[in-house]
PDB file of N, CA and C in Angstrom:
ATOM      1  N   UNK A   1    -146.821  52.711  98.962  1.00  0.00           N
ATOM      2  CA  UNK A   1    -146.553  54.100  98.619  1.00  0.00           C
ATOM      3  C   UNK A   1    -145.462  54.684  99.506  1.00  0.00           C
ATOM      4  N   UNK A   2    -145.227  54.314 100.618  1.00  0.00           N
ATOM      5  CA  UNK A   2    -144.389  54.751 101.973  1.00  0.00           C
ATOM      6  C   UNK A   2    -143.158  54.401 101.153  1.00  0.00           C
ATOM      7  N   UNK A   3    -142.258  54.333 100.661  1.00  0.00           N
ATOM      8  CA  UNK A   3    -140.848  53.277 100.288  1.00  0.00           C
ATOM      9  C   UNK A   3    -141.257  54.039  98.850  1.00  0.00           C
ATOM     10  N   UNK A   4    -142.099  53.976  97.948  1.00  0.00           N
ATOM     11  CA  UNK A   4    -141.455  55.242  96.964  1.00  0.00           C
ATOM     12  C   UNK A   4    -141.448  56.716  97.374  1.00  0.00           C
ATOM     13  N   UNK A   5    -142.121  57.315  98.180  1.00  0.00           N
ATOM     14  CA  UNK A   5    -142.078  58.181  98.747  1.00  0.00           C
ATOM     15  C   UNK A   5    -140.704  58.716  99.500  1.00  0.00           C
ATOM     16  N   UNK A   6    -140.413  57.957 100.144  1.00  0.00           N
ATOM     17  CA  UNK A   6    -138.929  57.726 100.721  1.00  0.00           C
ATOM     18  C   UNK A   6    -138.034  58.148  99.988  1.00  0.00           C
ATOM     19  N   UNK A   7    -137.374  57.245  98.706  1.00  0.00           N
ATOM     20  CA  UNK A   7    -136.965  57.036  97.658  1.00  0.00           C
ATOM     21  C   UNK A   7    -137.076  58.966  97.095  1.00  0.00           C
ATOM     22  N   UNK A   8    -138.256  59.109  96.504  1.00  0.00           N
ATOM     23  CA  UNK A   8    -138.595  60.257  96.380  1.00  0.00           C
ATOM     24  C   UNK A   8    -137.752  61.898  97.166  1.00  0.00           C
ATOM     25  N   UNK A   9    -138.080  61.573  98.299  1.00  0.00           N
ATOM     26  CA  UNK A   9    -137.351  62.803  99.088  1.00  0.00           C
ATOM     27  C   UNK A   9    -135.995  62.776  99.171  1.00  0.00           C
ATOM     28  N   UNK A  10    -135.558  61.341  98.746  1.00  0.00           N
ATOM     29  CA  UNK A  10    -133.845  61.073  99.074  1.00  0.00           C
ATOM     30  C   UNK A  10    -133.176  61.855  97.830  1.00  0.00           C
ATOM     31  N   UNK A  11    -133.879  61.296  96.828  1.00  0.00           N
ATOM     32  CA  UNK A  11    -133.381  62.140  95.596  1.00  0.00           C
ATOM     33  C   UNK A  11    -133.639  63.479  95.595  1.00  0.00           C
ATOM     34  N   UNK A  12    -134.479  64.295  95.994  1.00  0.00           N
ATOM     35  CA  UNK A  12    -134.984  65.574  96.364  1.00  0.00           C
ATOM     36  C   UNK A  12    -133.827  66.068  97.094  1.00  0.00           C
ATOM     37  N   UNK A  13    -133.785  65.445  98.127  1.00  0.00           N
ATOM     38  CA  UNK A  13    -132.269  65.929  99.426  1.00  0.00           C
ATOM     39  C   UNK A  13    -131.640  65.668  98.638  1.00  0.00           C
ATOM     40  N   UNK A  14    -130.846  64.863  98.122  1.00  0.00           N
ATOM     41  CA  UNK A  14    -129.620  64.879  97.075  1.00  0.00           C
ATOM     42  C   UNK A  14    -129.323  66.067  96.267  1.00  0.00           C
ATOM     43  N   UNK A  15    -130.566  66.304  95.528  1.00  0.00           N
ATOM     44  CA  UNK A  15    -130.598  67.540  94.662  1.00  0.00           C
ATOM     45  C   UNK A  15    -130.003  69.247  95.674  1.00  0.00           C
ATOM     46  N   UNK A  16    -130.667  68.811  96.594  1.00  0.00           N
ATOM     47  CA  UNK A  16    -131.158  70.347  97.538  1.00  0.00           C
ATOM     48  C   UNK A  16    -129.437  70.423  98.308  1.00  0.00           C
ATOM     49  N   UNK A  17    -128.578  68.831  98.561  1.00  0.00           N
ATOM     50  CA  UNK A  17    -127.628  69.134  99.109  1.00  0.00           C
ATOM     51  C   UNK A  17    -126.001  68.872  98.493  1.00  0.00           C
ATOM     52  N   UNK A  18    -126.673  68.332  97.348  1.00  0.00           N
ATOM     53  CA  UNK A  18    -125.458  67.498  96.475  1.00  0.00           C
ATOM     54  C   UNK A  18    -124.150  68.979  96.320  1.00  0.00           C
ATOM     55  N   UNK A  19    -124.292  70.315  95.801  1.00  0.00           N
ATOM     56  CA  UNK A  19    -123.482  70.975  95.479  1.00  0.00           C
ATOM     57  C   UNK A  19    -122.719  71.055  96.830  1.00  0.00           C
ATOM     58  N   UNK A  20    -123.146  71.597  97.946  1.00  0.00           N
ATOM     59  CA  UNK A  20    -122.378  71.700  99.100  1.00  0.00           C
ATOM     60  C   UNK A  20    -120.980  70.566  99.363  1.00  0.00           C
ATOM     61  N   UNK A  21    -121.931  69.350  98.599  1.00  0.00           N
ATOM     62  CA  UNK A  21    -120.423  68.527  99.342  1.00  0.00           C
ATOM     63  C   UNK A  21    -119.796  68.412  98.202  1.00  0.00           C
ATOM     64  N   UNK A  22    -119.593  68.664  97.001  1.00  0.00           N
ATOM     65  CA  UNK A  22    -118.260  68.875  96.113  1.00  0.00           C
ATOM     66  C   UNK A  22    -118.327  70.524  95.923  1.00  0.00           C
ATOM     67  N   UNK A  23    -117.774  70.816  96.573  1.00  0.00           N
ATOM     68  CA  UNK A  23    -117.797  72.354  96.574  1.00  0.00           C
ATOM     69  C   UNK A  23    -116.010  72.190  96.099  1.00  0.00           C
ATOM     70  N   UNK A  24    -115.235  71.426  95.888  1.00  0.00           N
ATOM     71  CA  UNK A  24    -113.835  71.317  95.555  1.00  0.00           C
ATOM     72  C   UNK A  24    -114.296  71.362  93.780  1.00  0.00           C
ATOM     73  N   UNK A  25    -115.394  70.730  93.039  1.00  0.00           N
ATOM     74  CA  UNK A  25    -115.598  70.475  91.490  1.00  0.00           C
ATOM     75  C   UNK A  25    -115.837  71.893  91.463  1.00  0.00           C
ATOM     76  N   UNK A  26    -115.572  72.020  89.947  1.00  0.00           N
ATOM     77  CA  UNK A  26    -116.823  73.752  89.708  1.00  0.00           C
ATOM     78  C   UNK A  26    -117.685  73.065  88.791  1.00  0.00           C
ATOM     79  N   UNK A  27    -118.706  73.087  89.818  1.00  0.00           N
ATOM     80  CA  UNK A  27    -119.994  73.192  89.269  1.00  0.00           C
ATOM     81  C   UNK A  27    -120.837  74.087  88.925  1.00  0.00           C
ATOM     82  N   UNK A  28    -121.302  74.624  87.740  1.00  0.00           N
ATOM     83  CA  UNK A  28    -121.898  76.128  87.650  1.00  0.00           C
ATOM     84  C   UNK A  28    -123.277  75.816  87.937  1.00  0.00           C
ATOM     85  N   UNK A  29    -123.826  76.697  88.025  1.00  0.00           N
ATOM     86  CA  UNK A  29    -125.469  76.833  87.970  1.00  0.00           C
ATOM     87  C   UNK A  29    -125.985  76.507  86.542  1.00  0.00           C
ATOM     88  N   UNK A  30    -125.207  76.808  85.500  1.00  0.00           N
ATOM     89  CA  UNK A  30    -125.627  75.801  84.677  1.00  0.00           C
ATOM     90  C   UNK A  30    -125.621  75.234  83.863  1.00  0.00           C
ATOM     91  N   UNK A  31    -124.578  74.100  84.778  1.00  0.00           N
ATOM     92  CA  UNK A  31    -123.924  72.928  84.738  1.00  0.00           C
ATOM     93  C   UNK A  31    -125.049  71.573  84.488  1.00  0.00           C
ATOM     94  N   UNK A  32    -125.379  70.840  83.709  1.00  0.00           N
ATOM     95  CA  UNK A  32    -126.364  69.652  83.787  1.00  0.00           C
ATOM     96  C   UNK A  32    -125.534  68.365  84.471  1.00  0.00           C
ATOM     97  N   UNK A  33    -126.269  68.453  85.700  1.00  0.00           N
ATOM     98  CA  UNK A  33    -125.451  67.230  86.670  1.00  0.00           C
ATOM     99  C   UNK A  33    -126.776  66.024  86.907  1.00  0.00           C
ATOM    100  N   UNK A  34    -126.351  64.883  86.213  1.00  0.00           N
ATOM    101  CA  UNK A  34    -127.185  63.927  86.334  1.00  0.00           C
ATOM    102  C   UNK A  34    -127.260  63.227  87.551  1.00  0.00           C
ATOM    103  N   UNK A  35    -128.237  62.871  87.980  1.00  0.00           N
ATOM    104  CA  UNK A  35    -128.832  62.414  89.202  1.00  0.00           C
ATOM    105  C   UNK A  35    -128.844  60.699  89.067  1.00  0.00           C
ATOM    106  N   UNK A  36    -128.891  60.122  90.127  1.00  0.00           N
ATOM    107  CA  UNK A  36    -128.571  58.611  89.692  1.00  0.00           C
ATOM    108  C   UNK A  36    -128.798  58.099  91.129  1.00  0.00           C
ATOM    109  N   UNK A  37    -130.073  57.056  91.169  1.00  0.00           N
ATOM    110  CA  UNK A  37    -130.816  56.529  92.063  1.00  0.00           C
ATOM    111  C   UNK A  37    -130.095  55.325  91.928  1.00  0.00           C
ATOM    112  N   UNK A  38    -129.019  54.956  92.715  1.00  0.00           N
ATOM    113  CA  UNK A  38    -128.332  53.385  92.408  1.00  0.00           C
ATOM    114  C   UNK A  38    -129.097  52.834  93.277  1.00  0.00           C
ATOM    115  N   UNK A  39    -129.468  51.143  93.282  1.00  0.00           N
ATOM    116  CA  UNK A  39    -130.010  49.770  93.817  1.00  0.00           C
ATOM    117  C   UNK A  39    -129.109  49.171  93.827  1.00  0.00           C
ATOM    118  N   UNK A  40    -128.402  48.911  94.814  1.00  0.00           N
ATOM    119  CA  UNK A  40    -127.411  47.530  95.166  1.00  0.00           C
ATOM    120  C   UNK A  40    -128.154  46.326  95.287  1.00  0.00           C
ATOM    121  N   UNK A  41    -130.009  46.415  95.811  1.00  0.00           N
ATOM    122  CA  UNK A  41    -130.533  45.131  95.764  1.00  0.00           C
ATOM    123  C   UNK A  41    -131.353  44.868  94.685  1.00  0.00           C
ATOM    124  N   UNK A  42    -131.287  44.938  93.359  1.00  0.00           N
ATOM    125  CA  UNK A  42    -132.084  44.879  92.394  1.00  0.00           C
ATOM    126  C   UNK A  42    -131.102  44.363  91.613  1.00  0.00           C
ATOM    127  N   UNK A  43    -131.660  43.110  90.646  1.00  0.00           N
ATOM    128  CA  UNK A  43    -130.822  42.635  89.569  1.00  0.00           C
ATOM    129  C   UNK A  43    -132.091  43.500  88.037  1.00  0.00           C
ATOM    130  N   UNK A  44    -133.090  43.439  88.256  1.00  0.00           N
ATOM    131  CA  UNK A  44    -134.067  44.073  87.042  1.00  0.00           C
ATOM    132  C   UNK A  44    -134.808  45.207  88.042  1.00  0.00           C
ATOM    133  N   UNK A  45    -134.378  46.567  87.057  1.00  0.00           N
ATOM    134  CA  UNK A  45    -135.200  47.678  87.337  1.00  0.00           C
ATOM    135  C   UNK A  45    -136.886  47.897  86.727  1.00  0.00           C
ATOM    136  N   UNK A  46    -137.947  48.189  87.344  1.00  0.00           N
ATOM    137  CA  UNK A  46    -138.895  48.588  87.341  1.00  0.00           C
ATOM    138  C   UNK A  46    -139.226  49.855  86.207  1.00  0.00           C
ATOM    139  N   UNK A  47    -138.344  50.659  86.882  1.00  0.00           N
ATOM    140  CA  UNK A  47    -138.614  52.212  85.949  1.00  0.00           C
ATOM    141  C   UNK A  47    -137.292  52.776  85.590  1.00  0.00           C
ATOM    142  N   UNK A  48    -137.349  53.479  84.160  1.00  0.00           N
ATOM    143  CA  UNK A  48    -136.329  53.883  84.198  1.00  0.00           C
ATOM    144  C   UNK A  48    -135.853  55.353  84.962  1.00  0.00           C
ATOM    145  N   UNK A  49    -136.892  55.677  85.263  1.00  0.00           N
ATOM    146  CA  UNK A  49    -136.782  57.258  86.208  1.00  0.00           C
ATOM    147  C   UNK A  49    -137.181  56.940  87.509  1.00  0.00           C
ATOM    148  N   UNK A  50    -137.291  57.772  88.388  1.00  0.00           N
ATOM    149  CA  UNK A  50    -137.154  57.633  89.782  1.00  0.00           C
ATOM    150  C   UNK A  50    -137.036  59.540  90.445  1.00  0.00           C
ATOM    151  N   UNK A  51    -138.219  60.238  90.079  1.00  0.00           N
ATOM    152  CA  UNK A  51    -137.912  61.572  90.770  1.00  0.00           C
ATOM    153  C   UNK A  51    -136.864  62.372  89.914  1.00  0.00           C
ATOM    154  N   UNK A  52    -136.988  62.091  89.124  1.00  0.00           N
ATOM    155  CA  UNK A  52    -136.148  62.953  87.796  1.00  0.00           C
ATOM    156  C   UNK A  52    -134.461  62.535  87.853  1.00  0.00           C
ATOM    157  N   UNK A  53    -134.008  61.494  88.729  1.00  0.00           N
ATOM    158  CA  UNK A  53    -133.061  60.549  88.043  1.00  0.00           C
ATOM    159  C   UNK A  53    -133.279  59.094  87.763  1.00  0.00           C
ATOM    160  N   UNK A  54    -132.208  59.345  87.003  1.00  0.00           N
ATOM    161  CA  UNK A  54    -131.836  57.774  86.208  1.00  0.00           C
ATOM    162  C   UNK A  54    -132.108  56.451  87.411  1.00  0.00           C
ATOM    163  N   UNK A  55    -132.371  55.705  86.920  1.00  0.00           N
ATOM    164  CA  UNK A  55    -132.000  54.614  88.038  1.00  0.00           C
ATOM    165  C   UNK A  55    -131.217  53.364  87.401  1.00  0.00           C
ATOM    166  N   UNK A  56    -130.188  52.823  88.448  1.00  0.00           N
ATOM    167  CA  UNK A  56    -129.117  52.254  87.911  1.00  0.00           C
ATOM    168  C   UNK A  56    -129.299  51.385  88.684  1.00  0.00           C
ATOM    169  N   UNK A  57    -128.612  49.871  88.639  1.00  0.00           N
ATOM    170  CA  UNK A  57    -128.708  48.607  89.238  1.00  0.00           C
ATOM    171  C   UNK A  57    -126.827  49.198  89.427  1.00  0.00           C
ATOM    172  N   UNK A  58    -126.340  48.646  90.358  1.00  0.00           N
ATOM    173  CA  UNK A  58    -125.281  48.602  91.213  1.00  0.00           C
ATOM    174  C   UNK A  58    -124.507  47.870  89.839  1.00  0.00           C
ATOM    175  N   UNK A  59    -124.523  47.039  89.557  1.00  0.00           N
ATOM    176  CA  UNK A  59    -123.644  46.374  88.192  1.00  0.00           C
ATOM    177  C   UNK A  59    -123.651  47.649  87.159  1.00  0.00           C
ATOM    178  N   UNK A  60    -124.541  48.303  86.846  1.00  0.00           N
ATOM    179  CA  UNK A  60    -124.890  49.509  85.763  1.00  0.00           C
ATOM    180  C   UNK A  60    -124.032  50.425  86.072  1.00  0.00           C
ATOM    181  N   UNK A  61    -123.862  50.534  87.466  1.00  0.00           N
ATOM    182  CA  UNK A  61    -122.785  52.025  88.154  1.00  0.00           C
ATOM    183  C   UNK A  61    -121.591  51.709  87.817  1.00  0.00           C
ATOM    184  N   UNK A  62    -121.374  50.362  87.991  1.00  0.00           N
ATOM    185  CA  UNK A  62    -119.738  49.937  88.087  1.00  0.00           C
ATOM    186  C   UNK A  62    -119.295  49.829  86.450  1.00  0.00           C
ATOM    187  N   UNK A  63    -120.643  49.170  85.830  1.00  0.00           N
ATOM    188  CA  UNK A  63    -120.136  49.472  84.239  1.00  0.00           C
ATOM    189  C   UNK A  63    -119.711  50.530  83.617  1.00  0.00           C
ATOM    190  N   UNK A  64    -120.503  51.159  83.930  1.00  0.00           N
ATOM    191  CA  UNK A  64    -120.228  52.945  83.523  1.00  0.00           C
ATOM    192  C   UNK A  64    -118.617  53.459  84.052  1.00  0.00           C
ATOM    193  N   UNK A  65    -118.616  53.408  85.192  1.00  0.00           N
ATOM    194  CA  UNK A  65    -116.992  53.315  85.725  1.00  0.00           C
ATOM    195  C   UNK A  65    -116.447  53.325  85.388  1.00  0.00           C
ATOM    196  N   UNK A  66    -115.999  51.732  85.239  1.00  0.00           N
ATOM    197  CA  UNK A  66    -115.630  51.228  84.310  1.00  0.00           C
ATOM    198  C   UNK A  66    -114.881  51.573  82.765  1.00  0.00           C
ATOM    199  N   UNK A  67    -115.999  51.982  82.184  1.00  0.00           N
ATOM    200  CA  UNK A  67    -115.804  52.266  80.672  1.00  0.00           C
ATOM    201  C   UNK A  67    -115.291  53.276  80.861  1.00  0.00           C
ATOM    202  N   UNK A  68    -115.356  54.421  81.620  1.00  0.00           N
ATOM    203  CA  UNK A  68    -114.511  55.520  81.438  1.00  0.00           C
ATOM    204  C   UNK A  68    -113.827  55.541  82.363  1.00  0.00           C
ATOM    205  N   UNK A  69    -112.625  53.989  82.925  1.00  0.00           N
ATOM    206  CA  UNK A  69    -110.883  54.556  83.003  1.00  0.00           C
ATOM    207  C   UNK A  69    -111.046  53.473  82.516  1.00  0.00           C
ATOM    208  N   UNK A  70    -111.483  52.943  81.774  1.00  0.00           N
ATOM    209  CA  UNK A  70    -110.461  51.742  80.849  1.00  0.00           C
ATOM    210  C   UNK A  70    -109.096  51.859  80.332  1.00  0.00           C
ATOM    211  N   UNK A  71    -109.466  53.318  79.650  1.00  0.00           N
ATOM    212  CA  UNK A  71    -108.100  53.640  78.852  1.00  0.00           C
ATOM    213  C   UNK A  71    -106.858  54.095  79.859  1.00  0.00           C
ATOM    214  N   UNK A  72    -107.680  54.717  80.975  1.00  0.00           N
ATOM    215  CA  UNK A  72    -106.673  55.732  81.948  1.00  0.00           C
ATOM    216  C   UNK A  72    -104.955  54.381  82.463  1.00  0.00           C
ATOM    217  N   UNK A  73    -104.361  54.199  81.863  1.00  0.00           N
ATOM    218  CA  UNK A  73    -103.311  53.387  82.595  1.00  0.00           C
ATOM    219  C   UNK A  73    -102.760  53.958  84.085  1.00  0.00           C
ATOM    220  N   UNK A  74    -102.191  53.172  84.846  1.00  0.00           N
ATOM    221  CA  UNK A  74    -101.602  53.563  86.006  1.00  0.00           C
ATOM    222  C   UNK A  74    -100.376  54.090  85.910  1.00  0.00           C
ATOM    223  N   UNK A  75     -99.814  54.041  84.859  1.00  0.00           N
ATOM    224  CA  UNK A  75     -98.534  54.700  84.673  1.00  0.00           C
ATOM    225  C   UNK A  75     -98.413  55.827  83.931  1.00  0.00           C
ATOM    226  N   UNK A  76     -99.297  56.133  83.358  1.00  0.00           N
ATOM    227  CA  UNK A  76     -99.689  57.370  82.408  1.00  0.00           C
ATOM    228  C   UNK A  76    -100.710  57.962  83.144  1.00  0.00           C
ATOM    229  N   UNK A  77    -101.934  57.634  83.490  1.00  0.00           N
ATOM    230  CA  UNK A  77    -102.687  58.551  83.248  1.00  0.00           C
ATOM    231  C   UNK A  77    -103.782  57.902  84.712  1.00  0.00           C
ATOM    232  N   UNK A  78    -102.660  58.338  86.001  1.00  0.00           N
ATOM    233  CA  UNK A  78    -103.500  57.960  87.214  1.00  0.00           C
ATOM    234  C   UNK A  78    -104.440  59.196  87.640  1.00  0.00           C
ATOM    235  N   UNK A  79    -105.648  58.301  88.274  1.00  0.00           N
ATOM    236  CA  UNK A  79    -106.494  59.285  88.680  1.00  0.00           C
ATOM    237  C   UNK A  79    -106.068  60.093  90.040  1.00  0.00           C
ATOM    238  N   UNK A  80    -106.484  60.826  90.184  1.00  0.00           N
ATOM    239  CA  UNK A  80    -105.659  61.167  91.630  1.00  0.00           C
ATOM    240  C   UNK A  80    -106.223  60.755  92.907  1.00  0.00           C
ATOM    241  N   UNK A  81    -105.081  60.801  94.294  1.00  0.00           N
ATOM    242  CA  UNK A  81    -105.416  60.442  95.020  1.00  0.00           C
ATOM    243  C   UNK A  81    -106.336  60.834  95.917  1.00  0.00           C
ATOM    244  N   UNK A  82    -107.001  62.514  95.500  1.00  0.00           N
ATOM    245  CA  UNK A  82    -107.981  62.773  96.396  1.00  0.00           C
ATOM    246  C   UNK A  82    -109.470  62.352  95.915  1.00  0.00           C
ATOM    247  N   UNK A  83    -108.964  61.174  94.585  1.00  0.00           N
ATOM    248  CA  UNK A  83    -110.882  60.545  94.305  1.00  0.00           C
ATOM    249  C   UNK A  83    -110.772  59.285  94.918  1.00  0.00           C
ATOM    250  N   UNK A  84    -110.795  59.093  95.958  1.00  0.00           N
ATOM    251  CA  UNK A  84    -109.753  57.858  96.266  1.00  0.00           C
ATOM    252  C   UNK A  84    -110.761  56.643  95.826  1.00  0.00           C
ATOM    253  N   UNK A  85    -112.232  56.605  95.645  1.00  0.00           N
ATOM    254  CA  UNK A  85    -112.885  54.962  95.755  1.00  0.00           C
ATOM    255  C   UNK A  85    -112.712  55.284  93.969  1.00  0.00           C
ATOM    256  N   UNK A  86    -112.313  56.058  93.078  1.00  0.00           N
ATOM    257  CA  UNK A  86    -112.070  56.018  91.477  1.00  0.00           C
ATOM    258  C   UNK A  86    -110.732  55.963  91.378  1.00  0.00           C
ATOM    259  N   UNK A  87    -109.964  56.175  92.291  1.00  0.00           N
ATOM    260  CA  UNK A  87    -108.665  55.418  92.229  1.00  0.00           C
ATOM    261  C   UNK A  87    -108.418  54.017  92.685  1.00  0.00           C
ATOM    262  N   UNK A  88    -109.187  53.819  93.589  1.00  0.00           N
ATOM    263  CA  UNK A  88    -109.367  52.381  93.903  1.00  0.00           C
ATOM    264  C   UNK A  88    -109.932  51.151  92.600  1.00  0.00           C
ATOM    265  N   UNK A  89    -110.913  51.690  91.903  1.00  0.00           N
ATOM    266  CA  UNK A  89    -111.250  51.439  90.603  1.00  0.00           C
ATOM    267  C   UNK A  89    -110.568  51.151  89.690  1.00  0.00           C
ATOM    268  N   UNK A  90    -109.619  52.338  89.357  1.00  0.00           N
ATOM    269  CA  UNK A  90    -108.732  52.128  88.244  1.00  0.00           C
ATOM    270  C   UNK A  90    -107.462  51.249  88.944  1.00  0.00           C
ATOM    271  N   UNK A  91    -107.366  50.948  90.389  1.00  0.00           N
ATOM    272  CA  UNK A  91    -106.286  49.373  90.622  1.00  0.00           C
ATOM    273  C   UNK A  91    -106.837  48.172  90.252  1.00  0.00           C
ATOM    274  N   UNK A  92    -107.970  48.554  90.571  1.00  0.00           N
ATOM    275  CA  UNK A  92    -109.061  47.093  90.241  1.00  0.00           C
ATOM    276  C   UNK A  92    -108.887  46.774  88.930  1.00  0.00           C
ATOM    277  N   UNK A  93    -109.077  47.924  87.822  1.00  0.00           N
ATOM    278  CA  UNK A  93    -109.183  47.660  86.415  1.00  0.00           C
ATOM    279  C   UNK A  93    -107.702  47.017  85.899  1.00  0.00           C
ATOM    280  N   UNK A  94    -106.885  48.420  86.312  1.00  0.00           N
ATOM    281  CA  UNK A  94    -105.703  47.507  86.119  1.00  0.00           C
ATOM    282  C   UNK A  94    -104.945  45.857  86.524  1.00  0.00           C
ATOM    283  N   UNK A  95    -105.201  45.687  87.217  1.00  0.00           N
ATOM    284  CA  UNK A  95    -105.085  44.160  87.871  1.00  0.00           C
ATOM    285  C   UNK A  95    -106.208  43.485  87.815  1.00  0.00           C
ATOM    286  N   UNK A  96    -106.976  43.600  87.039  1.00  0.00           N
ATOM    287  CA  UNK A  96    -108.149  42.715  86.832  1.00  0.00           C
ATOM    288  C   UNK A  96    -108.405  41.070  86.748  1.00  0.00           C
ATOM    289  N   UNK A  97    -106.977  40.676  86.023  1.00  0.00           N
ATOM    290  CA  UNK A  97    -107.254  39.411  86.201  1.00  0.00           C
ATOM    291  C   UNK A  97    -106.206  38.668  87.439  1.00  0.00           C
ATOM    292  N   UNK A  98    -105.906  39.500  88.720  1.00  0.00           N
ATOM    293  CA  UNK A  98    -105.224  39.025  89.908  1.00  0.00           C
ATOM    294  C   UNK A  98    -106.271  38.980  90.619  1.00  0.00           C
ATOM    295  N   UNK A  99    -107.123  40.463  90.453  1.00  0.00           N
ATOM    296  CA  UNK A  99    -108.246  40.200  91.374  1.00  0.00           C
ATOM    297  C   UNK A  99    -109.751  39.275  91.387  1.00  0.00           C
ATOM    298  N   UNK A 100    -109.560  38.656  89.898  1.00  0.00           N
ATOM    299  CA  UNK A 100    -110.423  37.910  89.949  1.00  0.00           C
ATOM    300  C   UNK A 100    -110.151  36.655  90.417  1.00  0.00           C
ATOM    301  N   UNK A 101    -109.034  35.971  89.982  1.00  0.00           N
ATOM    302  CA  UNK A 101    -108.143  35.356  90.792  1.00  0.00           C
ATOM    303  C   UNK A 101    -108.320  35.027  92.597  1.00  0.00           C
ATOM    304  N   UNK A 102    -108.220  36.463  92.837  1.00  0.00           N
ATOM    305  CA  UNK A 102    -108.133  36.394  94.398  1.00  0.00           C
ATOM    306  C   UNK A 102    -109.582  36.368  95.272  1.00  0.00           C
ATOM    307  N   UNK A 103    -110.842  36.853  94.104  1.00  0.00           N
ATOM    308  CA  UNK A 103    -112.009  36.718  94.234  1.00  0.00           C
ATOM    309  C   UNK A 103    -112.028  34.931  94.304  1.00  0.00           C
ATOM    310  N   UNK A 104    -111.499  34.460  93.457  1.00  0.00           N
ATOM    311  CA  UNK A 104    -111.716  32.476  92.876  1.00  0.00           C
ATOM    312  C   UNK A 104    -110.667  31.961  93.802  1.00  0.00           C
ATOM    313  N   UNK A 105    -110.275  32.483  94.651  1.00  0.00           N
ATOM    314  CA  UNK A 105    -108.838  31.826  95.752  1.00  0.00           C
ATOM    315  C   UNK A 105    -107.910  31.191  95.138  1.00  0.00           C
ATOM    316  N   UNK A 106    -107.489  31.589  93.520  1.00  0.00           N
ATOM    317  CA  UNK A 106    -106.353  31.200  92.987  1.00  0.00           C
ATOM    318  C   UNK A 106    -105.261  32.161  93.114  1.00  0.00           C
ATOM    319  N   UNK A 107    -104.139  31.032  92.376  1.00  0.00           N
ATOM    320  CA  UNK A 107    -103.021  32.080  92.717  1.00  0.00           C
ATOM    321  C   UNK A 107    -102.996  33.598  92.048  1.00  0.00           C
ATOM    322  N   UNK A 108    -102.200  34.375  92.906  1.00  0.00           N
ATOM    323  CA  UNK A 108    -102.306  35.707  91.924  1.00  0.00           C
ATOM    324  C   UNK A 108    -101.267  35.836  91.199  1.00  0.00           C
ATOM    325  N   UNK A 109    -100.766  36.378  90.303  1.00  0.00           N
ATOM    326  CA  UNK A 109    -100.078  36.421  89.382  1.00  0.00           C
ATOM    327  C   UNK A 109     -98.624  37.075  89.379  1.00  0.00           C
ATOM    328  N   UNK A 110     -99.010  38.156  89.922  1.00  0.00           N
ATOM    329  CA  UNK A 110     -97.619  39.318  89.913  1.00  0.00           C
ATOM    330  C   UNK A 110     -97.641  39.331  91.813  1.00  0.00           C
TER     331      UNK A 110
END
């Protein structure tokens, strides 16, 4: 019970402190901002809720990502530099098959 409990208050603090630190977004009061319990050590989730958010496996976060800058190109339509780990993302996406490459210690391409 100690370790969902945990779990529990983290998402609670999240809720109670999440607006303060993007105080740069406008977020209204009421705004529906989804909550999202990511697991970097879980390949199969248990529940799909978790304290009234979602819970996501670390592959699930990056999918989601993912799918929305697929389209964003780097020459058209960069994200900016003050999101910097979703700009880091959309280099990844774009060079996708150098960096897999450089993940497999083959050559890279460009």
């Amino acid at each position: 019970m100690g370790r969902k409990k945990n779990r529990y208050e983290k998402i609670l603090a999240g809720k109670k402190y999440a607006k303060g630190h993007f105080k740069s977004f406008a977020i209204s009061e009421e705004m529906n901002v989804d909550r999202i319990a990511v697991f970097g050590n879980i390949k199969k989730k248990r529940h799909e809720v978790l304290a009234g958010g979602v819970v996501k496996t670390a592959v699930e976060l990056l999918a989601d990502i993912f799918s929305g800058i697929k389209d964003r190109k780097l020459m058209q339509s960069t994200i900016p530099e003050h999101l910097t780990i979703l700009r880091s993302f959309q280099f990844v996406y774009e060079y996708k098959e150098d960096v897999i490459g450089a993940l497999n210690n083959q050559k890279v391409t460009s």
